[in-house]
C-alpha atoms as a PDB file:
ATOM      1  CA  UNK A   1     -27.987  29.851 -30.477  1.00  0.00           C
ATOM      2  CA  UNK A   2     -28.382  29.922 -26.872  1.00  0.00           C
ATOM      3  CA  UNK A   3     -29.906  27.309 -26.029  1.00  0.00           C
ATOM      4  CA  UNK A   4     -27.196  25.430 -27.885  1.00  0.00           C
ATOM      5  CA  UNK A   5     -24.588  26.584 -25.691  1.00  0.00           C
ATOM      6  CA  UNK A   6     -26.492  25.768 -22.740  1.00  0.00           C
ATOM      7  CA  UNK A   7     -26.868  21.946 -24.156  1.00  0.00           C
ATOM      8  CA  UNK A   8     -23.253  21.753 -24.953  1.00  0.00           C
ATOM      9  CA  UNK A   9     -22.228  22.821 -21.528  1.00  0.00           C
ATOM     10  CA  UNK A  10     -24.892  20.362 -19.992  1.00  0.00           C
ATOM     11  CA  UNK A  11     -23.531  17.307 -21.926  1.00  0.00           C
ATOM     12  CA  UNK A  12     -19.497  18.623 -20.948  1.00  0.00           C
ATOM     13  CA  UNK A  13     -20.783  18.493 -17.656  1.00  0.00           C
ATOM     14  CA  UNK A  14     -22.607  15.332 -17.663  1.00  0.00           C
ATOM     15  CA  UNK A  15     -19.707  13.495 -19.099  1.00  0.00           C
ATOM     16  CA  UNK A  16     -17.155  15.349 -16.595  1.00  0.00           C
ATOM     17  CA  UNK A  17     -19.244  13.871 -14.122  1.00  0.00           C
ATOM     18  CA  UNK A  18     -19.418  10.289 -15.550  1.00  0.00           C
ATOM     19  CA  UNK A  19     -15.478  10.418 -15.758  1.00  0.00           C
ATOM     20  CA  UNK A  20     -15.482  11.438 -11.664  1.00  0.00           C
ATOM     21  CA  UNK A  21     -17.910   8.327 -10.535  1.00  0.00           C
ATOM     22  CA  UNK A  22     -15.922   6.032 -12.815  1.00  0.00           C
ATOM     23  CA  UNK A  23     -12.074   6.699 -11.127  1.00  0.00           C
ATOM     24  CA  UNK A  24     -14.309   6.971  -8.112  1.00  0.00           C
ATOM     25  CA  UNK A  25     -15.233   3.346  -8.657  1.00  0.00           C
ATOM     26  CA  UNK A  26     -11.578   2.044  -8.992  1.00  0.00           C
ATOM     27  CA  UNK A  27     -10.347   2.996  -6.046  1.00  0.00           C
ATOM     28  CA  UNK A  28     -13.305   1.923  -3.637  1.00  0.00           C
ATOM     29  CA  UNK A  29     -13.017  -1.768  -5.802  1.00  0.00           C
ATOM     30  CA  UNK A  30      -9.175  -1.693  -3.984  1.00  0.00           C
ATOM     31  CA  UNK A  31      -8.802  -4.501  -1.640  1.00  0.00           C
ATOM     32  CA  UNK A  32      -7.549  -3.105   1.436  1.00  0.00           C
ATOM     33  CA  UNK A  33      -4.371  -4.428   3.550  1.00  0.00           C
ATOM     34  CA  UNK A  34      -3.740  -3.855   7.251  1.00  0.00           C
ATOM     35  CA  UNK A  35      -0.417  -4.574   8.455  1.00  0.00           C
ATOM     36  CA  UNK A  36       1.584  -4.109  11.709  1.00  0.00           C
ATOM     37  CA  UNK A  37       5.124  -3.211  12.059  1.00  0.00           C
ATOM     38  CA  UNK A  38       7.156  -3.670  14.887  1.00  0.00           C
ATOM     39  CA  UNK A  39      11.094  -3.437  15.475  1.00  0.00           C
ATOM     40  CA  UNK A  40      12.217  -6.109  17.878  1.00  0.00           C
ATOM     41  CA  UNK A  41      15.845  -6.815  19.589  1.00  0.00           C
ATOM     42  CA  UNK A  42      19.139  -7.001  17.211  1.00  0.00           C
ATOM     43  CA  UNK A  43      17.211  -5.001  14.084  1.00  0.00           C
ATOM     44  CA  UNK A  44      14.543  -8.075  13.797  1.00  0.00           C
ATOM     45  CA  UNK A  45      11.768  -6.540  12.465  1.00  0.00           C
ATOM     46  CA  UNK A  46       8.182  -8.425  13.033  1.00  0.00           C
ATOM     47  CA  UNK A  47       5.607  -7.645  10.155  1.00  0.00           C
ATOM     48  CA  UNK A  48       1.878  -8.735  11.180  1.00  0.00           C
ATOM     49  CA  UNK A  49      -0.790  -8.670   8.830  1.00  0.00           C
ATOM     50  CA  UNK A  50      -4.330  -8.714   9.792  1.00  0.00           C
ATOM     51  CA  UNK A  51      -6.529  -7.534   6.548  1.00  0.00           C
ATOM     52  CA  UNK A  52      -5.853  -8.444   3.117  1.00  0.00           C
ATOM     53  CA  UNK A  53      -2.934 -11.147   3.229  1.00  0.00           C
ATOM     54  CA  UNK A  54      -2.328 -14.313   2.651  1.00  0.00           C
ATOM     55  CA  UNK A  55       0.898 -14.667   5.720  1.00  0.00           C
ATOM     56  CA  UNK A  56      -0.370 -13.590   9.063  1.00  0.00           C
ATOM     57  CA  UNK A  57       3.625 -13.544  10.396  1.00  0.00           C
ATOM     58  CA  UNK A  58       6.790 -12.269   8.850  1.00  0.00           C
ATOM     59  CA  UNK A  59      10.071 -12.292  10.590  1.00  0.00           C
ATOM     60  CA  UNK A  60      13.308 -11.039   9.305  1.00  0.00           C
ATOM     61  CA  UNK A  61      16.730  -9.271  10.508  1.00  0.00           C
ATOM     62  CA  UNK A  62      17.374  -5.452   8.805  1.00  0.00           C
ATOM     63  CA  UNK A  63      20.886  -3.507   8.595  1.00  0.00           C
ATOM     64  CA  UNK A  64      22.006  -0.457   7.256  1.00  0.00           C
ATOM     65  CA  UNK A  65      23.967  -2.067   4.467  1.00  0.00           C
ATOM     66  CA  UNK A  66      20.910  -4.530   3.230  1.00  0.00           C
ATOM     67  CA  UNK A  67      18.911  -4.067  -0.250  1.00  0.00           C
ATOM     68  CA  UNK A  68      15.367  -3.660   0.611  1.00  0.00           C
ATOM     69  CA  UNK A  69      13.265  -6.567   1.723  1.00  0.00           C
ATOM     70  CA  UNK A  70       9.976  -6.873  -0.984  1.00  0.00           C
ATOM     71  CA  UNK A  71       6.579  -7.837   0.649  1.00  0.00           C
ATOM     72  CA  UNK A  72       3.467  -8.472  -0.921  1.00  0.00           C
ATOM     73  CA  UNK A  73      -0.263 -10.186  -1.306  1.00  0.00           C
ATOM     74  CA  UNK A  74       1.786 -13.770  -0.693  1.00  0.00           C
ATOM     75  CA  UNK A  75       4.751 -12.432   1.718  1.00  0.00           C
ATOM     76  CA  UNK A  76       8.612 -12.242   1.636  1.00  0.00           C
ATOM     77  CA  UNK A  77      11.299 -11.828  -1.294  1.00  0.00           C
ATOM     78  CA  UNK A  78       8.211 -12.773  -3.941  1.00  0.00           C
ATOM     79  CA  UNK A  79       8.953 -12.374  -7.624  1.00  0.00           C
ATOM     80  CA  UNK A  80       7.664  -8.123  -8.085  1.00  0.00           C
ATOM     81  CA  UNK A  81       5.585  -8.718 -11.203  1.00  0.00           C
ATOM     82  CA  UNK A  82       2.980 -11.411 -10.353  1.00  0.00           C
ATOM     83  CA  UNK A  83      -0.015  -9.604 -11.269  1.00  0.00           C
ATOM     84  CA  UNK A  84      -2.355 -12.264 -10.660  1.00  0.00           C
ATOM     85  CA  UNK A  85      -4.503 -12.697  -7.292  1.00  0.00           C
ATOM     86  CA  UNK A  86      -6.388 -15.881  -7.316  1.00  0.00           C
ATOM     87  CA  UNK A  87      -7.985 -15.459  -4.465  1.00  0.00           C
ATOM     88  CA  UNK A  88     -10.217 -12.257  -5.137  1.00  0.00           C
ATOM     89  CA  UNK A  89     -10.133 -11.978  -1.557  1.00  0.00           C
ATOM     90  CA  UNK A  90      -6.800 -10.597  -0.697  1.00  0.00           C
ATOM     91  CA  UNK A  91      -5.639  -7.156  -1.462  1.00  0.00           C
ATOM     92  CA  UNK A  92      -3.200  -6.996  -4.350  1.00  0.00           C
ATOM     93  CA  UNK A  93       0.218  -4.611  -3.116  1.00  0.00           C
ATOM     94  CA  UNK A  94       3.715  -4.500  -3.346  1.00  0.00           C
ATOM     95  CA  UNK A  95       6.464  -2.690  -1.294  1.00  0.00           C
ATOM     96  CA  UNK A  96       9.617  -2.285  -0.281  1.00  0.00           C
ATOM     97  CA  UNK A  97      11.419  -2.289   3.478  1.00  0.00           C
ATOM     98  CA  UNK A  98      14.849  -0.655   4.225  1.00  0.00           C
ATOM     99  CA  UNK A  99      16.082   0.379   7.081  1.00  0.00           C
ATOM    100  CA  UNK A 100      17.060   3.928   6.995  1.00  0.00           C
ATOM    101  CA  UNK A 101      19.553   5.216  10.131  1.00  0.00           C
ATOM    102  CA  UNK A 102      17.217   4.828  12.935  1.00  0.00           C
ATOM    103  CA  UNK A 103      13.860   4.003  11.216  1.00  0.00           C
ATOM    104  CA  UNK A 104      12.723   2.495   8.250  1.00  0.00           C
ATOM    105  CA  UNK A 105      11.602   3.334   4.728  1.00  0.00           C
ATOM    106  CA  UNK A 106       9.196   1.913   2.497  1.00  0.00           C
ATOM    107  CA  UNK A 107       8.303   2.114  -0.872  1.00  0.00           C
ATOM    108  CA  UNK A 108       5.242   1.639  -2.700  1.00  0.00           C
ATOM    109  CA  UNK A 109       5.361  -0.177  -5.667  1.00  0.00           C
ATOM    110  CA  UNK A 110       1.769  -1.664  -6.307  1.00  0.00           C
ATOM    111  CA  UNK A 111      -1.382  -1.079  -4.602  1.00  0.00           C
ATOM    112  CA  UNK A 112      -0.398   1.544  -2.431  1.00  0.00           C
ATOM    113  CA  UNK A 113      -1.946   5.532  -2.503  1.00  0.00           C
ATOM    114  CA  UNK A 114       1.687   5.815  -1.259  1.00  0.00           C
ATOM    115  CA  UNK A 115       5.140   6.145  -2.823  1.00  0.00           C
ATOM    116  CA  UNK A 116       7.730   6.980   0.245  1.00  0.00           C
ATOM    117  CA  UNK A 117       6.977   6.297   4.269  1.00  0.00           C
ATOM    118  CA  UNK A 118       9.995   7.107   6.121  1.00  0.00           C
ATOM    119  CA  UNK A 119       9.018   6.901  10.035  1.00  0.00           C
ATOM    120  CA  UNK A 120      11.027   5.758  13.102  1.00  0.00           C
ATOM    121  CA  UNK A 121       9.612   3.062  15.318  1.00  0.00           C
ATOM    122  CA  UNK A 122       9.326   3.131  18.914  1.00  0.00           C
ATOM    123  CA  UNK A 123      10.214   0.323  21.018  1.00  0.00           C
ATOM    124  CA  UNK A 124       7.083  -1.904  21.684  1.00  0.00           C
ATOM    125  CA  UNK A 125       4.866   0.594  19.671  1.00  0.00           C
ATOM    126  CA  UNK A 126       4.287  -0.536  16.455  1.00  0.00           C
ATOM    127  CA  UNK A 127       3.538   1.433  13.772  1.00  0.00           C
ATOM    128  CA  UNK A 128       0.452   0.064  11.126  1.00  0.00           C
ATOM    129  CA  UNK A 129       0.870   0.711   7.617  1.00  0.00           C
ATOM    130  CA  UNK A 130      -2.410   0.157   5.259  1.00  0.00           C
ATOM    131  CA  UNK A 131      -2.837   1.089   1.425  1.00  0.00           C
ATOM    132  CA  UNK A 132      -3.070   4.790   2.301  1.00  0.00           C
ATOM    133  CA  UNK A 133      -0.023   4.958   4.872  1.00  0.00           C
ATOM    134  CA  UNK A 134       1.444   4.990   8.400  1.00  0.00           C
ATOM    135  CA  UNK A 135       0.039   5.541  11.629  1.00  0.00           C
ATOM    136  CA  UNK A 136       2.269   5.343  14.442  1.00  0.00           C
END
């Protein structure tokens, strides 16, 4: 009877394990994204991508008042569920920009470890936002 306890407990363990590498595997598969945000003169905020897009620029004016600005794999105000990413190359994310009194928040939608970033920007210090989140 022992021995059978022992073999159950080996196999729950084996599989527990299997179950660990697997989810493991998902996330280091993730295409990674490296973009840098910067807040310019009259609220223009200046969104450079360096890893995982397919824009290198994006340019665009923020207020209080404004829905949030959606950026993605392909850039600006890009229909939120196009799942597909041709080019296996890129990283595949969604989020959103507000701005939020005197900083900004954003939301992550797809292909983000994040939900919420809420962080103020410095003047000429951007702040660079990846899948895992800000660093200012």
């Amino acid at each position: 009877m022992k021995i059978t306890y022992v073999t159950i407990n080996l196999i729950l363990i084996l599989f527990s394990s299997s179950l660990l590498f697997s989810s493991e595997k998902v996330k280091n598969d993730e295409k990674e994204f490296l973009i840098s945000i910067e807040m310019l003169e009259n609220n223009e905020l200046q969104l450079v991508c360096t890893e995982g897009c397919a824009w290198e620029t994006l340019s665009f004016t923020l207020s209080n008042n404004e829905n949030d600005r959606m950026v993605n794999t392909y850039g600006l105000n890009v229909i939120e569920n196009q799942d597909t990413n041709p080019n296996k190359g890129l990283a595949l994310f969604l989020f959103s920009v507000q701005k939020s009194g005197n900083g900004l928040q954003l939301k992550g939608i797809k292909g983000t470890r994040w939900t919420d970033l809420n962080f103020s920007l410095r003047k000429d210090k951007p702040a660079s936002v990846d899948n895992a989140g800000v660093t200012l």
